[in-house]
PDB file of N, CA and C in Angstrom:
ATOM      1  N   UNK A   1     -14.134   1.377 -22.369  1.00  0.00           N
ATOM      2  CA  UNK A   1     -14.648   0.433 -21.401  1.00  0.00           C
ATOM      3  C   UNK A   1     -16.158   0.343 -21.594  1.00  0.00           C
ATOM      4  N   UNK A   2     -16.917  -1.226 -21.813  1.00  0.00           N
ATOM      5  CA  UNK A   2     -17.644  -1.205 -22.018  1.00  0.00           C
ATOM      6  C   UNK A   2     -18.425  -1.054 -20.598  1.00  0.00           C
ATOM      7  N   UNK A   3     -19.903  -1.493 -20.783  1.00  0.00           N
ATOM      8  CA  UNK A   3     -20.858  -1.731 -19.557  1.00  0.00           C
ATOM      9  C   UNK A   3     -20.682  -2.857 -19.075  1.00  0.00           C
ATOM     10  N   UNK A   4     -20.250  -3.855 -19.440  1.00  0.00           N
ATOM     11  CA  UNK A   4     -20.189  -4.741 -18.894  1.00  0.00           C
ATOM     12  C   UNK A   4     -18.600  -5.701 -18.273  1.00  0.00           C
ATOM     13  N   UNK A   5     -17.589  -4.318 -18.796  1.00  0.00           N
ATOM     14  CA  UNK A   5     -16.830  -4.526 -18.051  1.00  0.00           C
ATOM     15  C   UNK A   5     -16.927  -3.061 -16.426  1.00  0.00           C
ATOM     16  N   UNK A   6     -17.843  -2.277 -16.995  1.00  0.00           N
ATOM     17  CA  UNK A   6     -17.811  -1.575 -15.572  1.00  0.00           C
ATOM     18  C   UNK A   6     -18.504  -2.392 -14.458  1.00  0.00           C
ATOM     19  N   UNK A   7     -19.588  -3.360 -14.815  1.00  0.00           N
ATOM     20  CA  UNK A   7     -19.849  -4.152 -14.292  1.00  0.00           C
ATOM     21  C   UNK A   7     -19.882  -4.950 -13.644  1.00  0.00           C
ATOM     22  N   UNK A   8     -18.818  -6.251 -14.498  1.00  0.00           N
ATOM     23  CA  UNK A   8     -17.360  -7.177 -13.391  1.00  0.00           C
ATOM     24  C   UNK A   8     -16.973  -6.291 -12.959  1.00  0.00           C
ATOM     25  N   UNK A   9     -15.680  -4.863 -13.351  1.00  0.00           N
ATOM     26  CA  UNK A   9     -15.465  -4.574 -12.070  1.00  0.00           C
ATOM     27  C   UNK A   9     -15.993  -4.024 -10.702  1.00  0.00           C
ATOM     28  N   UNK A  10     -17.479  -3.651 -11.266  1.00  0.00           N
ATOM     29  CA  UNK A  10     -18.201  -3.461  -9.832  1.00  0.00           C
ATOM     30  C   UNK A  10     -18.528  -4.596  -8.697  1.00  0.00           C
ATOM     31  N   UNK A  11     -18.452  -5.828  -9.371  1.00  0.00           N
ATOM     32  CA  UNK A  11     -18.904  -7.333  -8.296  1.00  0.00           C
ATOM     33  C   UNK A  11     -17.323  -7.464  -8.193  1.00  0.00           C
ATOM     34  N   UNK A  12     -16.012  -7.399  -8.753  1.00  0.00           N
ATOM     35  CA  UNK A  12     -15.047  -7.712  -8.131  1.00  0.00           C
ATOM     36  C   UNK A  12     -14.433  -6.769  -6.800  1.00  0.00           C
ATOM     37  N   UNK A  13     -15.013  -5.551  -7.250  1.00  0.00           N
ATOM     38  CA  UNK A  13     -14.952  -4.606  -6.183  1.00  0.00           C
ATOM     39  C   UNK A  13     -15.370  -5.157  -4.869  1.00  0.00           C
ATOM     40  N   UNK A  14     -16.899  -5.439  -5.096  1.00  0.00           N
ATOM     41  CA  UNK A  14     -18.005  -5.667  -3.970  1.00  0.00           C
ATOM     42  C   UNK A  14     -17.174  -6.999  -3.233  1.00  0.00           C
ATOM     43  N   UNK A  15     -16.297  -7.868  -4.189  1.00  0.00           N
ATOM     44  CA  UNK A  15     -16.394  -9.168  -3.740  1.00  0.00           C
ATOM     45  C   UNK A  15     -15.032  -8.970  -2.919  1.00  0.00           C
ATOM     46  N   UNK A  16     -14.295  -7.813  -3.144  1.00  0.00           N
ATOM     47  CA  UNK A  16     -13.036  -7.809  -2.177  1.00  0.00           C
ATOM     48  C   UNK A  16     -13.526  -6.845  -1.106  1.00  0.00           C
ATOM     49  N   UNK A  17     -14.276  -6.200  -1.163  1.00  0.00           N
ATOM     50  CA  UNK A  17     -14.657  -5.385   0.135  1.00  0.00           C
ATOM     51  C   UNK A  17     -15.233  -6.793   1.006  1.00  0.00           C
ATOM     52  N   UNK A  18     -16.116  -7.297   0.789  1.00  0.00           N
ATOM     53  CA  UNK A  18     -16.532  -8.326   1.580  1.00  0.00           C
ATOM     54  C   UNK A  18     -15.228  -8.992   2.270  1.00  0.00           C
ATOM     55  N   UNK A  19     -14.417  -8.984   1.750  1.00  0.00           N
ATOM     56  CA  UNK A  19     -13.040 -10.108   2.121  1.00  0.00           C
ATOM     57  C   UNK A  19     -12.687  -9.543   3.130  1.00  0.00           C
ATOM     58  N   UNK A  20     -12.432  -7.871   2.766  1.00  0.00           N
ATOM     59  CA  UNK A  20     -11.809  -7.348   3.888  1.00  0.00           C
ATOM     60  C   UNK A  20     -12.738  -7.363   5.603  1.00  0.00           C
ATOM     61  N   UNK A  21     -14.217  -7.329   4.933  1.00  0.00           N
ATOM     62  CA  UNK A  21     -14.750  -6.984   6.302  1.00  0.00           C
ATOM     63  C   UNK A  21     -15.188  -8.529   6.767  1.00  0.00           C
ATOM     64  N   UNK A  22     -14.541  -9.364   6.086  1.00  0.00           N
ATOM     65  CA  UNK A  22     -14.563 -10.598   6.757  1.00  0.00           C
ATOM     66  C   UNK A  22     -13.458 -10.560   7.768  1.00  0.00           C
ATOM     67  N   UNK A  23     -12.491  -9.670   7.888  1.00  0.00           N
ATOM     68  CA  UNK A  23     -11.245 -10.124   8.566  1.00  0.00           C
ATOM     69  C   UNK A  23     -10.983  -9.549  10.086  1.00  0.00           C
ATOM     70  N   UNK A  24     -10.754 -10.296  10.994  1.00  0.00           N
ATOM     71  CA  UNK A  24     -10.660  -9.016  12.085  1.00  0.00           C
ATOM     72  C   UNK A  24     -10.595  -7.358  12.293  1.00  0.00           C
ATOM     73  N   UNK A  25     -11.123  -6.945  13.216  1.00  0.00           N
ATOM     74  CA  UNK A  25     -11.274  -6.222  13.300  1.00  0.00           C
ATOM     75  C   UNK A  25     -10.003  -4.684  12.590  1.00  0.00           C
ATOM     76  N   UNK A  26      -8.908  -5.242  13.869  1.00  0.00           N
ATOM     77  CA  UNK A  26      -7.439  -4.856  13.596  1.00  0.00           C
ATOM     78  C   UNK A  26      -7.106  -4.806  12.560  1.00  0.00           C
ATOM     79  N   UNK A  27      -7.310  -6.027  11.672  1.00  0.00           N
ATOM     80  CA  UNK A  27      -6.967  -5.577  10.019  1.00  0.00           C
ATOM     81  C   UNK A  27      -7.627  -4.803   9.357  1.00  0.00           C
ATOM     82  N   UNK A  28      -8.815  -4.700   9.259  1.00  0.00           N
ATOM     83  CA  UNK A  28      -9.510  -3.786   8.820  1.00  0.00           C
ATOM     84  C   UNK A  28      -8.990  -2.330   9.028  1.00  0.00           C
ATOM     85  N   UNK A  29      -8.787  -2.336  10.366  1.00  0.00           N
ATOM     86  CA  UNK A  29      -8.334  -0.870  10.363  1.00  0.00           C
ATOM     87  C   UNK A  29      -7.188  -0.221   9.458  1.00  0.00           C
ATOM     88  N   UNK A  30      -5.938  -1.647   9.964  1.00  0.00           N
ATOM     89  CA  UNK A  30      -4.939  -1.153   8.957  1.00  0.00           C
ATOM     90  C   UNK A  30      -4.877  -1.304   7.326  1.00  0.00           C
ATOM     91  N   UNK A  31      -5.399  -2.160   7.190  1.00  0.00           N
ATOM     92  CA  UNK A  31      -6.010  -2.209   5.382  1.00  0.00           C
ATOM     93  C   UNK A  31      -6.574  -0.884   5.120  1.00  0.00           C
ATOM     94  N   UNK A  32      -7.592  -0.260   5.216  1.00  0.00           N
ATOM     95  CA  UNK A  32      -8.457   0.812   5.385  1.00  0.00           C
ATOM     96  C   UNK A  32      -6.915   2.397   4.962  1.00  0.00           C
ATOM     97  N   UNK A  33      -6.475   1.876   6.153  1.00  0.00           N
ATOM     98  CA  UNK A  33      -5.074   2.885   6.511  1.00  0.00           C
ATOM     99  C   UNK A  33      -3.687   3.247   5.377  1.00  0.00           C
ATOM    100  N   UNK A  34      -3.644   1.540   4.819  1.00  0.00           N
ATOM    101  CA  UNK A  34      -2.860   1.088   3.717  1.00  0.00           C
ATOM    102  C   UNK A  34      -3.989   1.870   2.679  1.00  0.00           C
ATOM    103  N   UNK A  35      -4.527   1.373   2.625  1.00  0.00           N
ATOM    104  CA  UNK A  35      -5.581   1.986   1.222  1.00  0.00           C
ATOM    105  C   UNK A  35      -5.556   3.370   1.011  1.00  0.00           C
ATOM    106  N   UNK A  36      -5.570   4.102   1.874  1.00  0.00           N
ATOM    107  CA  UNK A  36      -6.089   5.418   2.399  1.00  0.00           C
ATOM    108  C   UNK A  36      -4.656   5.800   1.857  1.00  0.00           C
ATOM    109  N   UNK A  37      -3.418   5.642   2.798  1.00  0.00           N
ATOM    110  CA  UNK A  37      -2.083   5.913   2.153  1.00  0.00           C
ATOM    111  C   UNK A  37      -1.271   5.562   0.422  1.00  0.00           C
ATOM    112  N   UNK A  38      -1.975   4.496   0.343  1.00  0.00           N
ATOM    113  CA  UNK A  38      -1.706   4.040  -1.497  1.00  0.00           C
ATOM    114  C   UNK A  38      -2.361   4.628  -2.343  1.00  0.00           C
ATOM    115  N   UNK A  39      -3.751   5.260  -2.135  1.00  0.00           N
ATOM    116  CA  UNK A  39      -4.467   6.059  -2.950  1.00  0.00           C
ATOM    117  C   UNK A  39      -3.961   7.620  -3.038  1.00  0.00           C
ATOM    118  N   UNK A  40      -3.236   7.999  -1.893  1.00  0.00           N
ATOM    119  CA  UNK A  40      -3.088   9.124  -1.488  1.00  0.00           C
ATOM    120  C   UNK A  40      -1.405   9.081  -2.281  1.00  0.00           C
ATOM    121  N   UNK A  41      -0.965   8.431  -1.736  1.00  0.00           N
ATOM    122  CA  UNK A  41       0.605   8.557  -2.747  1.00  0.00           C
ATOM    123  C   UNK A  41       0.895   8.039  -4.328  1.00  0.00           C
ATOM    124  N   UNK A  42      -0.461   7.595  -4.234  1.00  0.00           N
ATOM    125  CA  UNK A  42      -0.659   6.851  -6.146  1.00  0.00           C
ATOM    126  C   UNK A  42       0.872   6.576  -6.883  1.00  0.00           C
ATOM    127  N   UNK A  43       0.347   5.411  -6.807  1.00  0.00           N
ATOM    128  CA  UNK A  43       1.092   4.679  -7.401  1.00  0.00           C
ATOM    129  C   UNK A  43       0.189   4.527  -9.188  1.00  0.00           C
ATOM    130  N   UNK A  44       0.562   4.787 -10.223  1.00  0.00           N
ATOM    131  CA  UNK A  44       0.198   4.812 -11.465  1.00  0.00           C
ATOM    132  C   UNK A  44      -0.622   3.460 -11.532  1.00  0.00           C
ATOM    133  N   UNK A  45      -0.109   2.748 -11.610  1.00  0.00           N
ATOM    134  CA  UNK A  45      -0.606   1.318 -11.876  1.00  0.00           C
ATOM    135  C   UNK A  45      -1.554   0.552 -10.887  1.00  0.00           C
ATOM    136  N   UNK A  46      -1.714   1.333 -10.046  1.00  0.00           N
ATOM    137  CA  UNK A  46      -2.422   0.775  -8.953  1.00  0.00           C
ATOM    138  C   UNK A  46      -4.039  -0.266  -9.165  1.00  0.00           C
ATOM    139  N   UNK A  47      -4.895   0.247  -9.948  1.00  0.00           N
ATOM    140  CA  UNK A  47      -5.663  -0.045 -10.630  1.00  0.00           C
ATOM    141  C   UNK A  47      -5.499  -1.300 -11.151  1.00  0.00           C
ATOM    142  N   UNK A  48      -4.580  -1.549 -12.306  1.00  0.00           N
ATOM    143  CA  UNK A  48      -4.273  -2.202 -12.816  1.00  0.00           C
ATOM    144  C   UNK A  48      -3.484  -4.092 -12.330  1.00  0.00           C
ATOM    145  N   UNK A  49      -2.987  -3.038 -11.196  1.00  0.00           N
ATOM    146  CA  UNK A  49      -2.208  -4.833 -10.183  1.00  0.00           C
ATOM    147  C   UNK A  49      -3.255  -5.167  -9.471  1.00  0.00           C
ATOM    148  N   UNK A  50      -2.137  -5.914  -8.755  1.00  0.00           N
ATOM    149  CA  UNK A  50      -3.202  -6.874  -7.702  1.00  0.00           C
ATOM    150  C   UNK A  50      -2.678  -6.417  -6.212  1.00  0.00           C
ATOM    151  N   UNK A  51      -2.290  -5.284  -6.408  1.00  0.00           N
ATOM    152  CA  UNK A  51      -1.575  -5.244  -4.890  1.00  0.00           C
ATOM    153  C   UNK A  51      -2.839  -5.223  -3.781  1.00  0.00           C
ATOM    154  N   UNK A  52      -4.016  -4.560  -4.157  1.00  0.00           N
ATOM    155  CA  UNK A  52      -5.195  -4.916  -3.274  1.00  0.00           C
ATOM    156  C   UNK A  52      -5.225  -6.052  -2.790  1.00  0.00           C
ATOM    157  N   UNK A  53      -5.607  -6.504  -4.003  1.00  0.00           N
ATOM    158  CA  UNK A  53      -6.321  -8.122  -3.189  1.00  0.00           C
ATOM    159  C   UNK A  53      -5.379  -8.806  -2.920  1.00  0.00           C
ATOM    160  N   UNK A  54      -3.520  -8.920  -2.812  1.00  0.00           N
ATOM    161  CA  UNK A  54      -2.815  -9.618  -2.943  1.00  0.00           C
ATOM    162  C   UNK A  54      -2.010  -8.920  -1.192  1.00  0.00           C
ATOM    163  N   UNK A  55      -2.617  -7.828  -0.676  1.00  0.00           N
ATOM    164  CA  UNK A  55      -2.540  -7.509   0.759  1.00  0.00           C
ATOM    165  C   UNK A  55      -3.744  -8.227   1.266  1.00  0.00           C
ATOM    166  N   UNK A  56      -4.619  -8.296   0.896  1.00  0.00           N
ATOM    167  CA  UNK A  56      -5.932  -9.210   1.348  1.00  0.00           C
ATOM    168  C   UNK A  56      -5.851 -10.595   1.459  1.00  0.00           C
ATOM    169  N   UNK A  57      -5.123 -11.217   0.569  1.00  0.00           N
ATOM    170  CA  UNK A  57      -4.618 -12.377   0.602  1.00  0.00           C
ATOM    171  C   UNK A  57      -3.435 -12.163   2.108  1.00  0.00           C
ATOM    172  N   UNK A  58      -2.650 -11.646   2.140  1.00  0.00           N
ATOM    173  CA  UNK A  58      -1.894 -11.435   3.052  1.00  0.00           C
ATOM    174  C   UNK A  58      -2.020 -11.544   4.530  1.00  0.00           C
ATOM    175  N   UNK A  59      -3.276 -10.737   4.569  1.00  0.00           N
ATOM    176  CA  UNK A  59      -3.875 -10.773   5.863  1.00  0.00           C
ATOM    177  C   UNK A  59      -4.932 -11.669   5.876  1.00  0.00           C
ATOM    178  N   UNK A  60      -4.973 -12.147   5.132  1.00  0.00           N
ATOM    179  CA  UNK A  60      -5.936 -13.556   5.147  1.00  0.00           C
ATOM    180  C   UNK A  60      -5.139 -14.780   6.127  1.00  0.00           C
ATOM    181  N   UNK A  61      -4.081 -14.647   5.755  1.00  0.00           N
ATOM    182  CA  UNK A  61      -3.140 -15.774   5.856  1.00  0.00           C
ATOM    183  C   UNK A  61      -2.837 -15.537   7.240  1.00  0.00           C
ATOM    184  N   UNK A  62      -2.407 -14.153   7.527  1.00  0.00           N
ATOM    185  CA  UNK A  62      -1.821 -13.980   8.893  1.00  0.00           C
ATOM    186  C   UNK A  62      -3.164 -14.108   9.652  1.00  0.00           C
ATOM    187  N   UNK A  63      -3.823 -13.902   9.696  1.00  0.00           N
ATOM    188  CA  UNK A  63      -5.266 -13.535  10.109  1.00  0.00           C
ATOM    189  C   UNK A  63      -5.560 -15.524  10.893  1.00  0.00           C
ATOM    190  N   UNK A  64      -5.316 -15.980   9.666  1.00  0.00           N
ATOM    191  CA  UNK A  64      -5.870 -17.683   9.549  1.00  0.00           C
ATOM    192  C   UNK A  64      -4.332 -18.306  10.561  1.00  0.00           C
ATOM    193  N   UNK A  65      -3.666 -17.696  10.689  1.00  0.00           N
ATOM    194  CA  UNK A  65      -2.433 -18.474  11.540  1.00  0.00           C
ATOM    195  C   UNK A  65      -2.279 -17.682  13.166  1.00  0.00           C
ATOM    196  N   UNK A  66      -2.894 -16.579  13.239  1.00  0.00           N
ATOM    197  CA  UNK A  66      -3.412 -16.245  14.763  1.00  0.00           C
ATOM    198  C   UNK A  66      -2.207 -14.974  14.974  1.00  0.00           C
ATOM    199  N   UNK A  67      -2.241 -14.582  14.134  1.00  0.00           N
ATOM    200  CA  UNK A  67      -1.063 -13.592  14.428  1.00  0.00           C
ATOM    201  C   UNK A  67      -1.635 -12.064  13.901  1.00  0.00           C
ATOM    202  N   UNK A  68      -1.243 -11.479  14.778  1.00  0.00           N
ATOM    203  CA  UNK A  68      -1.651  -9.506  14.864  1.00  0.00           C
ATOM    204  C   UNK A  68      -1.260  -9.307  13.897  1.00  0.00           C
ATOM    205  N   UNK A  69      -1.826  -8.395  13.701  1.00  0.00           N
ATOM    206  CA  UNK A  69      -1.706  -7.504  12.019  1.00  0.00           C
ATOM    207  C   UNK A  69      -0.337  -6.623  12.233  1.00  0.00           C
ATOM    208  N   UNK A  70      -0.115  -6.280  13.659  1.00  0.00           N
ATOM    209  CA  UNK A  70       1.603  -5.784  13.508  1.00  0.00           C
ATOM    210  C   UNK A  70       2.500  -6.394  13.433  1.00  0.00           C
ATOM    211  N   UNK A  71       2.244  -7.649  13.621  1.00  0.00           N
ATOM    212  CA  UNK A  71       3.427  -9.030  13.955  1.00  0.00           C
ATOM    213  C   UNK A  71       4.033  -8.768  12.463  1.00  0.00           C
ATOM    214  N   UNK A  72       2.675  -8.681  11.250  1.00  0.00           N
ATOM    215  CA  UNK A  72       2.828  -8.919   9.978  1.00  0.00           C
ATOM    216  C   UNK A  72       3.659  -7.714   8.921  1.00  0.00           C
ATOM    217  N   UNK A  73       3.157  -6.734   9.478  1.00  0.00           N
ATOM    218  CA  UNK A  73       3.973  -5.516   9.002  1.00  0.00           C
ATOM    219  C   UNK A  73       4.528  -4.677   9.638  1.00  0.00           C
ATOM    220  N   UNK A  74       4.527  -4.747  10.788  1.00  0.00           N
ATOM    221  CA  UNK A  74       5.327  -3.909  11.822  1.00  0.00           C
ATOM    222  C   UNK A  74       4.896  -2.510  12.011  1.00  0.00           C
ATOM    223  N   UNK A  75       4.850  -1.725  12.917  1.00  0.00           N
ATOM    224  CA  UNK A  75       4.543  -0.470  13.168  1.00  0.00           C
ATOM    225  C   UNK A  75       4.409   0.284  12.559  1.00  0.00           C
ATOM    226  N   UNK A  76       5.383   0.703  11.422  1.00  0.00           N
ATOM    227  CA  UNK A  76       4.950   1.619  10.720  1.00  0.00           C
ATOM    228  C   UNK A  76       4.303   1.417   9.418  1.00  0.00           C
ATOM    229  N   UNK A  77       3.054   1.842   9.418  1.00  0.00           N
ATOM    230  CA  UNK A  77       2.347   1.185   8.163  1.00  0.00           C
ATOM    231  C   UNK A  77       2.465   2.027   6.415  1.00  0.00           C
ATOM    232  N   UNK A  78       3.344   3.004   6.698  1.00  0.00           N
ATOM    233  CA  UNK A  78       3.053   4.117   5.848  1.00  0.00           C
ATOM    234  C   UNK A  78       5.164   2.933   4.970  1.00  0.00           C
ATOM    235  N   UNK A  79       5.834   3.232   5.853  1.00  0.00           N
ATOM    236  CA  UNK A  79       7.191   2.026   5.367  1.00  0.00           C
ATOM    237  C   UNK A  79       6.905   0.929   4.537  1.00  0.00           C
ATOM    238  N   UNK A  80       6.203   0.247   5.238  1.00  0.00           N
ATOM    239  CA  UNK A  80       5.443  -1.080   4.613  1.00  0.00           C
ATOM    240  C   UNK A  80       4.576  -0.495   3.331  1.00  0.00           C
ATOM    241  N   UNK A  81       4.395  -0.098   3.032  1.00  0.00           N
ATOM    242  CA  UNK A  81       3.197   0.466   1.969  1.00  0.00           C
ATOM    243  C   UNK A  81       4.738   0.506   0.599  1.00  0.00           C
ATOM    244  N   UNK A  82       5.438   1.730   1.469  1.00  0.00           N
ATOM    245  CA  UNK A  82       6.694   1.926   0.648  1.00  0.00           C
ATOM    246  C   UNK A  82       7.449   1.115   0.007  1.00  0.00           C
ATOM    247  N   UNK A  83       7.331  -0.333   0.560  1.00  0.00           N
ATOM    248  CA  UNK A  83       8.153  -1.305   0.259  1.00  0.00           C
ATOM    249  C   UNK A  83       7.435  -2.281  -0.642  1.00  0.00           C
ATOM    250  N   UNK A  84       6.379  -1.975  -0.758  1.00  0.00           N
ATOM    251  CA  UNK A  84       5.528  -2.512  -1.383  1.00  0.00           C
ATOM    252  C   UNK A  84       5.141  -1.618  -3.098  1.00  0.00           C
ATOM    253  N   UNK A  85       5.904  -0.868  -2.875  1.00  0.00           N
ATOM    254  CA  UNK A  85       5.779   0.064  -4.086  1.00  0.00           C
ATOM    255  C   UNK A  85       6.887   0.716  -4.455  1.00  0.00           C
ATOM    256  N   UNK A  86       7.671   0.236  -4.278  1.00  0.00           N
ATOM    257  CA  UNK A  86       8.775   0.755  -4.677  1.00  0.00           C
ATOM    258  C   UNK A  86       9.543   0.532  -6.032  1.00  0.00           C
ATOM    259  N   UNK A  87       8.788  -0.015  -6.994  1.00  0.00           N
ATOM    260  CA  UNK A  87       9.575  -0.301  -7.944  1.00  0.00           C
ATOM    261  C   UNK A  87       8.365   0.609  -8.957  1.00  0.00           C
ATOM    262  N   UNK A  88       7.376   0.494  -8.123  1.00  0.00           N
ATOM    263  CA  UNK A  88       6.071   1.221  -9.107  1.00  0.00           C
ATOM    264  C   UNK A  88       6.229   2.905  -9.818  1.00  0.00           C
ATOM    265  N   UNK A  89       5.765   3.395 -10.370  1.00  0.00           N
ATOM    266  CA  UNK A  89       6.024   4.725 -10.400  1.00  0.00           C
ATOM    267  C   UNK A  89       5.193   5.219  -9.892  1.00  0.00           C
ATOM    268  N   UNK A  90       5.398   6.404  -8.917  1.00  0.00           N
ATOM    269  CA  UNK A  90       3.674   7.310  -8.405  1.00  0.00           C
ATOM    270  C   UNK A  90       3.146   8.489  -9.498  1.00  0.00           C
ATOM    271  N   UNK A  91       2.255   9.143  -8.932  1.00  0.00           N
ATOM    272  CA  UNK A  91       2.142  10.105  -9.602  1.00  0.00           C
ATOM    273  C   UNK A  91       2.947  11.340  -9.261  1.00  0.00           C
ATOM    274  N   UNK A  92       3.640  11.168  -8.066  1.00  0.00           N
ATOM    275  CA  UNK A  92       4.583  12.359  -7.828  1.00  0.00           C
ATOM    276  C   UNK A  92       5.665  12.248  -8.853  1.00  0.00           C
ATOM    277  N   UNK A  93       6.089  10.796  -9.370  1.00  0.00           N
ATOM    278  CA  UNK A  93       7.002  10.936 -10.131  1.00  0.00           C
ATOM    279  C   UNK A  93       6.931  11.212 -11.336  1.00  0.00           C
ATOM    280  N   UNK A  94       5.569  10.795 -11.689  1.00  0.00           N
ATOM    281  CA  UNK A  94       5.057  11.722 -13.223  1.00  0.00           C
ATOM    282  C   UNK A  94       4.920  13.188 -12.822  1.00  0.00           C
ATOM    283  N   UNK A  95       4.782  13.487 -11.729  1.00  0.00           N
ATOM    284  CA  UNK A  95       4.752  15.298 -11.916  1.00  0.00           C
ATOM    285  C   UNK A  95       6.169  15.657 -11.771  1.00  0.00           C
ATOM    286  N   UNK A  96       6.967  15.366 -10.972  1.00  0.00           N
ATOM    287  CA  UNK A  96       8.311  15.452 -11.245  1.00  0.00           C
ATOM    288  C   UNK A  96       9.237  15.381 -12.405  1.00  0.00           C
ATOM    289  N   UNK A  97       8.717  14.186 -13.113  1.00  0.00           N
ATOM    290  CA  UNK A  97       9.362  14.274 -14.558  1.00  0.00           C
ATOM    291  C   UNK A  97       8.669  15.451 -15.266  1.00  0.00           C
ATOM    292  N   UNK A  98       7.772  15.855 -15.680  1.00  0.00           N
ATOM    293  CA  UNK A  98       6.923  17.068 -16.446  1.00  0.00           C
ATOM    294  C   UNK A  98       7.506  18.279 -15.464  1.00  0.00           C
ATOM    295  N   UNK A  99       8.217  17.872 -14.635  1.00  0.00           N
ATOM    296  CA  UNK A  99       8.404  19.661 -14.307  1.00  0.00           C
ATOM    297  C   UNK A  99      10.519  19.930 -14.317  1.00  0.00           C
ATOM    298  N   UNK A 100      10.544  18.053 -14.825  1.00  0.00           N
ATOM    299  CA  UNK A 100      11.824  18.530 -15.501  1.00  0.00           C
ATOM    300  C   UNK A 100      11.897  18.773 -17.137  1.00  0.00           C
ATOM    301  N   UNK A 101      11.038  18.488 -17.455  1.00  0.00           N
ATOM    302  CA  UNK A 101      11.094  19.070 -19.169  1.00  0.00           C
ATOM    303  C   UNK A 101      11.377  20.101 -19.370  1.00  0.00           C
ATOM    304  N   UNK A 102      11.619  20.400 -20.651  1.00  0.00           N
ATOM    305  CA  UNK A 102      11.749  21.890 -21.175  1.00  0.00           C
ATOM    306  C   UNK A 102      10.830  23.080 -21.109  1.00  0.00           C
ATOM    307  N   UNK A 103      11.038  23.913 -20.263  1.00  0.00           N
ATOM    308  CA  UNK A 103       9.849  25.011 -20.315  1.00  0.00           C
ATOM    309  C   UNK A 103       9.393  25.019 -22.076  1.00  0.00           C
ATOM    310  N   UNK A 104       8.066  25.622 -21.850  1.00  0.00           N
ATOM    311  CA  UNK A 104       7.254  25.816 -23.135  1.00  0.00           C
ATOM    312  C   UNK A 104       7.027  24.486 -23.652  1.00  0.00           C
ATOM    313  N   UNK A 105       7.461  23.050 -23.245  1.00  0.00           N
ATOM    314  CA  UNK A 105       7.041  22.010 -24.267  1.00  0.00           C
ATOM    315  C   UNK A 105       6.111  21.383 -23.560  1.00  0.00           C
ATOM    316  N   UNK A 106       5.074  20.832 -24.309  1.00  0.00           N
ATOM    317  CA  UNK A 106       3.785  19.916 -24.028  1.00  0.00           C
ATOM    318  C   UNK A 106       4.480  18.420 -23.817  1.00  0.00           C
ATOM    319  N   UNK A 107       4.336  17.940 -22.564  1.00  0.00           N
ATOM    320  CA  UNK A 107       4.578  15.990 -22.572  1.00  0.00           C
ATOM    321  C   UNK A 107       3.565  15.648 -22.218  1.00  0.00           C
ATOM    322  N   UNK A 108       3.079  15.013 -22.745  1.00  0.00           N
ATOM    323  CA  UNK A 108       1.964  14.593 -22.924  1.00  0.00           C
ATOM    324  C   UNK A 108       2.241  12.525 -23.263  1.00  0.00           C
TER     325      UNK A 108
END
């Protein structure tokens, strides 16, 4: 990775944090919460998708049609996260697979 792709991704960073703290209050919290829980259960690819900005888009929408951020995902926010990643692999499941291998072998 060059410098100037650490770069873009530092203004695309900057430019979705702004999005979020454009959005009510309430969402913020639970975005924040979602984030906090998706980083924490890692999903491998996370980095790589758009599931960020494509929950940002999400609550953009609900946000712009007058409706609560629970209307949109319902109470439990840690479910919703789940359902949203469920086809992804985490990193629990890469440690899970490496601790079904063969003792003594390197997977790498």
């Amino acid at each position: 990775m060059g410098i100037q792709d650490m770069i873009e991704g530092k203004k695309q960073w900057r430019a979705h944090v702004a999005r979020i703290k454009a959005l009510p209050p309430d969402y913020q919290i639970v975005y924040k919460e979602m984030q906090r829980y998706l980083f924490k259960v890692g999903p491998t690819d996370l980095a790589g998708e758009d599931l960020l900005p494509g929950i940002v888009d999400f609550f953009e929408e609900g946000a712009a049609a007058g409706k609560g951020v629970l209307q949109l995902i319902g109470s439990n926010v840690a479910a919703f996260c789940d359902d949203l990643i469920k086809e992804s692999p985490t990193y629990a499941d890469v440690y899970q697979k490496s601790l079904n291998g063969n003792p003594g072998t390197d997977e790498k």
